[in-house]
C-alpha atoms as a PDB file:
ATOM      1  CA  UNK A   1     -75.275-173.692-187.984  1.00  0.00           C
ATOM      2  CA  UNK A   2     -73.687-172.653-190.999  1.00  0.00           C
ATOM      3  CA  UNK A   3     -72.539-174.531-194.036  1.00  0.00           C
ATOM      4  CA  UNK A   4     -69.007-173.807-195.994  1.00  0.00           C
ATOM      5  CA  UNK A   5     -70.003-174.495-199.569  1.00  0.00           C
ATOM      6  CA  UNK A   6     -67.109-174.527-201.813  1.00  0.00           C
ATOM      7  CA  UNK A   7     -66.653-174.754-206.002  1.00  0.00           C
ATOM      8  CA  UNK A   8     -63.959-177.047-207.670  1.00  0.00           C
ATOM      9  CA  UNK A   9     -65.096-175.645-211.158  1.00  0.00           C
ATOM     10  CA  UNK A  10     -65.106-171.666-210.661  1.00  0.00           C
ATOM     11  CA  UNK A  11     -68.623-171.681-209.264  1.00  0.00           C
ATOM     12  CA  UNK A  12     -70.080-173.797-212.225  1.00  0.00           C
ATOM     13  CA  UNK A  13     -71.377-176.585-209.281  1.00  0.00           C
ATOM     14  CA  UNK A  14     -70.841-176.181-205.517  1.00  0.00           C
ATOM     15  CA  UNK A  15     -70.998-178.922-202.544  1.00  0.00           C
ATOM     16  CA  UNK A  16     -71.505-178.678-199.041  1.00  0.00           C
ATOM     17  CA  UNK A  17     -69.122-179.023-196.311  1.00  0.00           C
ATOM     18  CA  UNK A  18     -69.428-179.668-192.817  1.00  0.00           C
ATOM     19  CA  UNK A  19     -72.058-177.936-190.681  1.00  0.00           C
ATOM     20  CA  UNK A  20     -70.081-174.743-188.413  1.00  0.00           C
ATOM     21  CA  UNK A  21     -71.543-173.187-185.185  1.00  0.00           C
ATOM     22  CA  UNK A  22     -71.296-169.796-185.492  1.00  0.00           C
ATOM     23  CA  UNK A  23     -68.421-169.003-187.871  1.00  0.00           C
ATOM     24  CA  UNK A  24     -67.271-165.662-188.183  1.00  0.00           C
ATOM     25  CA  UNK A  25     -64.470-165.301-190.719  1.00  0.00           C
ATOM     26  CA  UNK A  26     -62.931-167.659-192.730  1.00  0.00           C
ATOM     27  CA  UNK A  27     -58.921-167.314-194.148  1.00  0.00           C
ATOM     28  CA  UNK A  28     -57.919-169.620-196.640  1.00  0.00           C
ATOM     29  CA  UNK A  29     -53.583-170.961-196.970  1.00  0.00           C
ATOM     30  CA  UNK A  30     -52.742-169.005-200.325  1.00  0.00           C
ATOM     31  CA  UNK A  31     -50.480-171.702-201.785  1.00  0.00           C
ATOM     32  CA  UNK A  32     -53.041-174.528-201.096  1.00  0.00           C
ATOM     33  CA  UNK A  33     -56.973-173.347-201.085  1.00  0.00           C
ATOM     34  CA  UNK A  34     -58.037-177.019-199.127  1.00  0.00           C
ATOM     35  CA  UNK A  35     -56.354-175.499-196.332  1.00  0.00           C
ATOM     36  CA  UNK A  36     -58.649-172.777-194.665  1.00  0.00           C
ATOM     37  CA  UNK A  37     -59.481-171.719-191.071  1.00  0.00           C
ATOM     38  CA  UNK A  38     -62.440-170.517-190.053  1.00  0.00           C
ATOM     39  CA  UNK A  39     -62.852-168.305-186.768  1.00  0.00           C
ATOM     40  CA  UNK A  40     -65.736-169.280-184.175  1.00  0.00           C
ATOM     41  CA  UNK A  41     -68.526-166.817-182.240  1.00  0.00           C
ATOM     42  CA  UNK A  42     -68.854-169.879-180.021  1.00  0.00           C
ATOM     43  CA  UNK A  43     -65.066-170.161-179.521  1.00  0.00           C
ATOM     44  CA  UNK A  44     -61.425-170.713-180.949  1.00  0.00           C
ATOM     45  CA  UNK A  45     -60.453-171.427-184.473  1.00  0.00           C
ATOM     46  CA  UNK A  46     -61.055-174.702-186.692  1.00  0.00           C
ATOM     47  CA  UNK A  47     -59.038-175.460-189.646  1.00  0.00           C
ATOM     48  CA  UNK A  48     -59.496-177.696-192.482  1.00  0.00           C
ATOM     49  CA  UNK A  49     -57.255-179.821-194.915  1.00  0.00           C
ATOM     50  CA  UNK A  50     -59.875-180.410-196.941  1.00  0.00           C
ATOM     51  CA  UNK A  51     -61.737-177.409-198.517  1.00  0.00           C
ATOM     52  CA  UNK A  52     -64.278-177.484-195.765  1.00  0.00           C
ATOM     53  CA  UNK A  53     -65.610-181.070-196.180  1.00  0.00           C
ATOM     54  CA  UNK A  54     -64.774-181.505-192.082  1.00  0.00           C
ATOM     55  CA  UNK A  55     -63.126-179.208-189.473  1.00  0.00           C
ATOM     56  CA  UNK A  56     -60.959-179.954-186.381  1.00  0.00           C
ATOM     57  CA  UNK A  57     -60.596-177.539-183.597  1.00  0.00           C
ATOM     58  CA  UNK A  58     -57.235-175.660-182.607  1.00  0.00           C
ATOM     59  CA  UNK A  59     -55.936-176.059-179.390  1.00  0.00           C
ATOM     60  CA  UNK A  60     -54.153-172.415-178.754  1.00  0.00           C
ATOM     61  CA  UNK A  61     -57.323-170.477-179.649  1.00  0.00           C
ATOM     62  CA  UNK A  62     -59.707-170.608-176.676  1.00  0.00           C
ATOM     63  CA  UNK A  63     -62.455-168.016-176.220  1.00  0.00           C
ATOM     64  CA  UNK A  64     -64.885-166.081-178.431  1.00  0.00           C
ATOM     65  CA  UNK A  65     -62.825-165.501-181.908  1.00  0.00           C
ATOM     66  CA  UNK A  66     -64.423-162.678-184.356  1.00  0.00           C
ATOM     67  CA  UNK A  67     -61.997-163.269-187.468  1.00  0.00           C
ATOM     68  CA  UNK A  68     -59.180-165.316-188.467  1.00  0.00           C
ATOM     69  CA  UNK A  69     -56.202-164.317-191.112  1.00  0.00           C
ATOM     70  CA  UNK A  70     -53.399-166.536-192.307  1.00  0.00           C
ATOM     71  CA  UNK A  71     -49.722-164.903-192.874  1.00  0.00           C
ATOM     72  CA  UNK A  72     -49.200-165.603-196.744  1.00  0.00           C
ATOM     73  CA  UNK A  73     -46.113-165.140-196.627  1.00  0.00           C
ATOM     74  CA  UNK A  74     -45.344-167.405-193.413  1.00  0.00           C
ATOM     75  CA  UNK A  75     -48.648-170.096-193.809  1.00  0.00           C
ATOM     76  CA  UNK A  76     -47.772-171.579-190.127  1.00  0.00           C
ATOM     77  CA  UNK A  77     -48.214-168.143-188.647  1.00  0.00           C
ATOM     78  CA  UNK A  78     -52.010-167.489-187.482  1.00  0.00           C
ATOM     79  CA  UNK A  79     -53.316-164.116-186.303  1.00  0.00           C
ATOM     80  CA  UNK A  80     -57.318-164.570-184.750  1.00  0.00           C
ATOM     81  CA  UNK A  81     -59.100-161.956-182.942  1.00  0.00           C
ATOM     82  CA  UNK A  82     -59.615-163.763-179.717  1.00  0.00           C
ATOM     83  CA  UNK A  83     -61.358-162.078-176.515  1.00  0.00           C
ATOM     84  CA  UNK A  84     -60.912-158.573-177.749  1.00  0.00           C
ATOM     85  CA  UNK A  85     -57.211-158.572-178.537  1.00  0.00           C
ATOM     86  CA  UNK A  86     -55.561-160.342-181.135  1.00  0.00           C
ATOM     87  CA  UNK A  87     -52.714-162.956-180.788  1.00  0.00           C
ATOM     88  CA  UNK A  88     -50.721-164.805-182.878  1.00  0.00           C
ATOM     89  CA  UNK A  89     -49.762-168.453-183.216  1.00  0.00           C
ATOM     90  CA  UNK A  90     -46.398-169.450-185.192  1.00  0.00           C
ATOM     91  CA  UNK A  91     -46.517-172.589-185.199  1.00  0.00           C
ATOM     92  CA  UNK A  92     -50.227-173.511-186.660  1.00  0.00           C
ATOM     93  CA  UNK A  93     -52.132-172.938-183.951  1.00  0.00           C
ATOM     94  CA  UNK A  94     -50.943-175.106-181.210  1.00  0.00           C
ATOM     95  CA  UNK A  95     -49.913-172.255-178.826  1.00  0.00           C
ATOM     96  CA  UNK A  96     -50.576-168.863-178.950  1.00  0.00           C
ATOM     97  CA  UNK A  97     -49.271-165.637-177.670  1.00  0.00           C
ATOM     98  CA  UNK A  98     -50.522-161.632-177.548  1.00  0.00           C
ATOM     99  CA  UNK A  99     -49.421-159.414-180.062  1.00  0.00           C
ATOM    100  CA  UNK A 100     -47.131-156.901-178.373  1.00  0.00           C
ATOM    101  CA  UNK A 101     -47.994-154.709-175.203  1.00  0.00           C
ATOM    102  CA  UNK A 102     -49.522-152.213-177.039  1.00  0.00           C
ATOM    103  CA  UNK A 103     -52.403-153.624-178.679  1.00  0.00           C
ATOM    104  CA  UNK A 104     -55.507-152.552-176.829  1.00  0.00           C
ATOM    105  CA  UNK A 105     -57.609-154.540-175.045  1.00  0.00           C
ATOM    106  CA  UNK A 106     -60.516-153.563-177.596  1.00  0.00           C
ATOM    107  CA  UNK A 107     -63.162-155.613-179.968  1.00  0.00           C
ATOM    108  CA  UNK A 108     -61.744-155.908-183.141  1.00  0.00           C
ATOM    109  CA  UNK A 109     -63.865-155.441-186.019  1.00  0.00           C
ATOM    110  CA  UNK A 110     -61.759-156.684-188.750  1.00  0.00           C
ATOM    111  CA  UNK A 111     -57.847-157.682-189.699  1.00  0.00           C
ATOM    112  CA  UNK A 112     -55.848-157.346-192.678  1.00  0.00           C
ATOM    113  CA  UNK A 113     -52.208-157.944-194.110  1.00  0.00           C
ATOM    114  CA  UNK A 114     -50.844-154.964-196.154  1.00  0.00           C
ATOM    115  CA  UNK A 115     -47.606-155.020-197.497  1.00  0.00           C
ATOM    116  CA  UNK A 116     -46.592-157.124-194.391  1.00  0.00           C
ATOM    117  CA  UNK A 117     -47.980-155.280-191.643  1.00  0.00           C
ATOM    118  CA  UNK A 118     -50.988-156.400-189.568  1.00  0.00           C
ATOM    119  CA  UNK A 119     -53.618-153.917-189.855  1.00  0.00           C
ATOM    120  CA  UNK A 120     -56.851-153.948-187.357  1.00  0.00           C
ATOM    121  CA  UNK A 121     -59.833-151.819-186.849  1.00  0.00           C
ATOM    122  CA  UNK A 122     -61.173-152.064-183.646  1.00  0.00           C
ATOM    123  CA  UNK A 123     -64.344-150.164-181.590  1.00  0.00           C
ATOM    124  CA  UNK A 124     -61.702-147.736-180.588  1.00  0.00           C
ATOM    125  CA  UNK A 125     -59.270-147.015-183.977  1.00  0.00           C
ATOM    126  CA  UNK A 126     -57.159-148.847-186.577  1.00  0.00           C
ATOM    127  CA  UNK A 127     -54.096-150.547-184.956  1.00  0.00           C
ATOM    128  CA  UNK A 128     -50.937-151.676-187.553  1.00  0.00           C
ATOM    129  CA  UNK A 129     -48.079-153.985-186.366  1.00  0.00           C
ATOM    130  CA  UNK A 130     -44.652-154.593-188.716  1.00  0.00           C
ATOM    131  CA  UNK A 131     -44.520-158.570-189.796  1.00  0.00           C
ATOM    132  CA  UNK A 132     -40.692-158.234-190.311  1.00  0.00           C
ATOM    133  CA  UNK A 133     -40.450-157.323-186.626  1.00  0.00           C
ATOM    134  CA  UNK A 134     -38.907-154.083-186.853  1.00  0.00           C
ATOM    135  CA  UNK A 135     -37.315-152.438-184.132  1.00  0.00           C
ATOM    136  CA  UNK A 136     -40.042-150.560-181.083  1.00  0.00           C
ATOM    137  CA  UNK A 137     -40.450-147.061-182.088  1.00  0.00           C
ATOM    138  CA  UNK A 138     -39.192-146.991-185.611  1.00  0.00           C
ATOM    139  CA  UNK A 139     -40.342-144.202-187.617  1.00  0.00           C
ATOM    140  CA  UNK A 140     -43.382-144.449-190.207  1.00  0.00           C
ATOM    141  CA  UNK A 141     -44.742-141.935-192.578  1.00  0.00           C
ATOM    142  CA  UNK A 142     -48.500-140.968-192.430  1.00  0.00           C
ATOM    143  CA  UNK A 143     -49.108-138.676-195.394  1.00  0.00           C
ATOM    144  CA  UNK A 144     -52.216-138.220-196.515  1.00  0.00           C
ATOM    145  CA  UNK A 145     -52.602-135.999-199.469  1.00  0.00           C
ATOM    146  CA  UNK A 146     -56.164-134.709-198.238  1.00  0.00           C
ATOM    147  CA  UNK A 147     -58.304-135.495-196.058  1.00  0.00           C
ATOM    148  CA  UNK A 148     -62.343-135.612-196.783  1.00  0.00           C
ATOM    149  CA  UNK A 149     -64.527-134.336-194.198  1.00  0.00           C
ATOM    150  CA  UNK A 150     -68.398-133.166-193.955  1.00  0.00           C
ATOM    151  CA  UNK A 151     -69.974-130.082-195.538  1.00  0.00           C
ATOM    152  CA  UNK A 152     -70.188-128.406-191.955  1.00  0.00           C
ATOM    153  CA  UNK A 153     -66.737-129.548-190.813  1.00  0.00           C
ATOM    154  CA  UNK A 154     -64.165-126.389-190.658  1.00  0.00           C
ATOM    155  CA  UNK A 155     -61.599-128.540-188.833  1.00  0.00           C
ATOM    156  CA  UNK A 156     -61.032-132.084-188.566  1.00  0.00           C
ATOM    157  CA  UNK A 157     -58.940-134.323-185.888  1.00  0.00           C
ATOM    158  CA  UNK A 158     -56.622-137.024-187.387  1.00  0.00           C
ATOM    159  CA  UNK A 159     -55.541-138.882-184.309  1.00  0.00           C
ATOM    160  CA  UNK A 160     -52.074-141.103-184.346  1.00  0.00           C
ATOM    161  CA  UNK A 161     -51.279-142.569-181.016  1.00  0.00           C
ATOM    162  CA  UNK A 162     -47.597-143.205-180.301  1.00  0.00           C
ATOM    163  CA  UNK A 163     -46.737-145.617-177.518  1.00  0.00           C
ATOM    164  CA  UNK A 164     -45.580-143.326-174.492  1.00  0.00           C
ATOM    165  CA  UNK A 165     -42.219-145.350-174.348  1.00  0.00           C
ATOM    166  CA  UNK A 166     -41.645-144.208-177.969  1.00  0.00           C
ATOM    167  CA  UNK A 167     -39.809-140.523-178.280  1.00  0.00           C
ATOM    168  CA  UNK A 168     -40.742-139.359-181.684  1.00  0.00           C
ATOM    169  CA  UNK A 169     -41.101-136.221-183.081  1.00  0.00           C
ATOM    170  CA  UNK A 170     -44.219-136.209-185.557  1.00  0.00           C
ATOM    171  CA  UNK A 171     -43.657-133.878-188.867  1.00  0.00           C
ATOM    172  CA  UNK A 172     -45.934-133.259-191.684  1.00  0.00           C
ATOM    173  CA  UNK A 173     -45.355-132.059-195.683  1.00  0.00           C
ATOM    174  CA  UNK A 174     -48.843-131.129-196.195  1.00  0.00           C
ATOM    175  CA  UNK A 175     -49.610-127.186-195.894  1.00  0.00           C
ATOM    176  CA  UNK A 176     -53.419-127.840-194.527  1.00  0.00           C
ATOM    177  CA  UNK A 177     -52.239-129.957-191.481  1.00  0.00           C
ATOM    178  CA  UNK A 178     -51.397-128.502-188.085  1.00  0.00           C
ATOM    179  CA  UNK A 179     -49.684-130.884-185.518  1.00  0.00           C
ATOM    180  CA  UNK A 180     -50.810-131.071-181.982  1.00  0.00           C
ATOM    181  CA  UNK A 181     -49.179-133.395-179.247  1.00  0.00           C
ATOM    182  CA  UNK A 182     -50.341-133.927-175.952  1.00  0.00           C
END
């Protein structure tokens, strides 16, 4: 197993907690750092109230769980990549539900919250979802000023995927990029 070490002092001495099997992530409350939740290989989410010393399992996380992130705006609200979706608990991990119909069914790699949307990579692209629960289909602004690709690259394909319920009508400012759909 795996040991969460923690520092009271900035690193100057550290002490070990209690003995995980198979952690994978670990998220930590931002407005108290004894409060931290660590995602299990070997199944569900743990959280402890006491930087790590001991750990007691959630009950709404069941399954193989690759990584674990904790809403800092919204510290009851859990998001764990569980089974190769990711799902969401509000209140604290007791129950938990799937994040939209859209998400794929897909192993995600990593999670992140930017500016408050949910942002995941998975094996088959980067998937963002709106924390303030914005309206289906509203309209976002991809923009990239340039776009990097290899020394033999002439063209390269920067895929969006729209839900098919969703009837937008993709635009772009930049003179280099073409738009496809289809």
């Amino acid at each position: 197993g795996d040991r969460v070490w923690t520092s009271e002092n900035g690193g100057g001495s550290w002490s070990g907690g209690e003995t995980l099997a198979g952690p994978s992530s670990i998220s930590v409350v931002s407005d108290d750092e004894r409060t931290l939740y660590a995602s299990m290989y070997s199944g569900g989410v743990v959280k402890s109230s006491n930087a790590g010393t001991s750990f007691a399992p959630l009950g709404g996380f069941i399954g193989v769980t690759t990584w674990v992130l904790v809403d800092p705006v919204v510290p009851t609200r859990i998001f764990a990549a569980l089974n190769n979706t990711v799902v969401v608990s509000e209140d604290g991990g007791a129950t938990t539900q799937r994040i939209g119909s859209q998400f794929p069914n897909a192993e995600v790699l990593w999670m992140a919250i930017v500016k408050r949307e949910l942002v995941a990579g998975t094996a088959i692209g980067v998937w963002q979802v709106n924390l303030e629960r914005k309206p289906p289909c509203s309209q976002v602004t991809i923009d990239p000023p340039s776009l990097i690709v290899g020394p033999l690259a002439r063209t390269h394909t920067f895929e969006v995927f729209v839900a098919p319920s969703c009837n937008l009508n993709p635009t772009s400012s930049q003179p280099w990029a073409t738009i496809s759909t289809g």
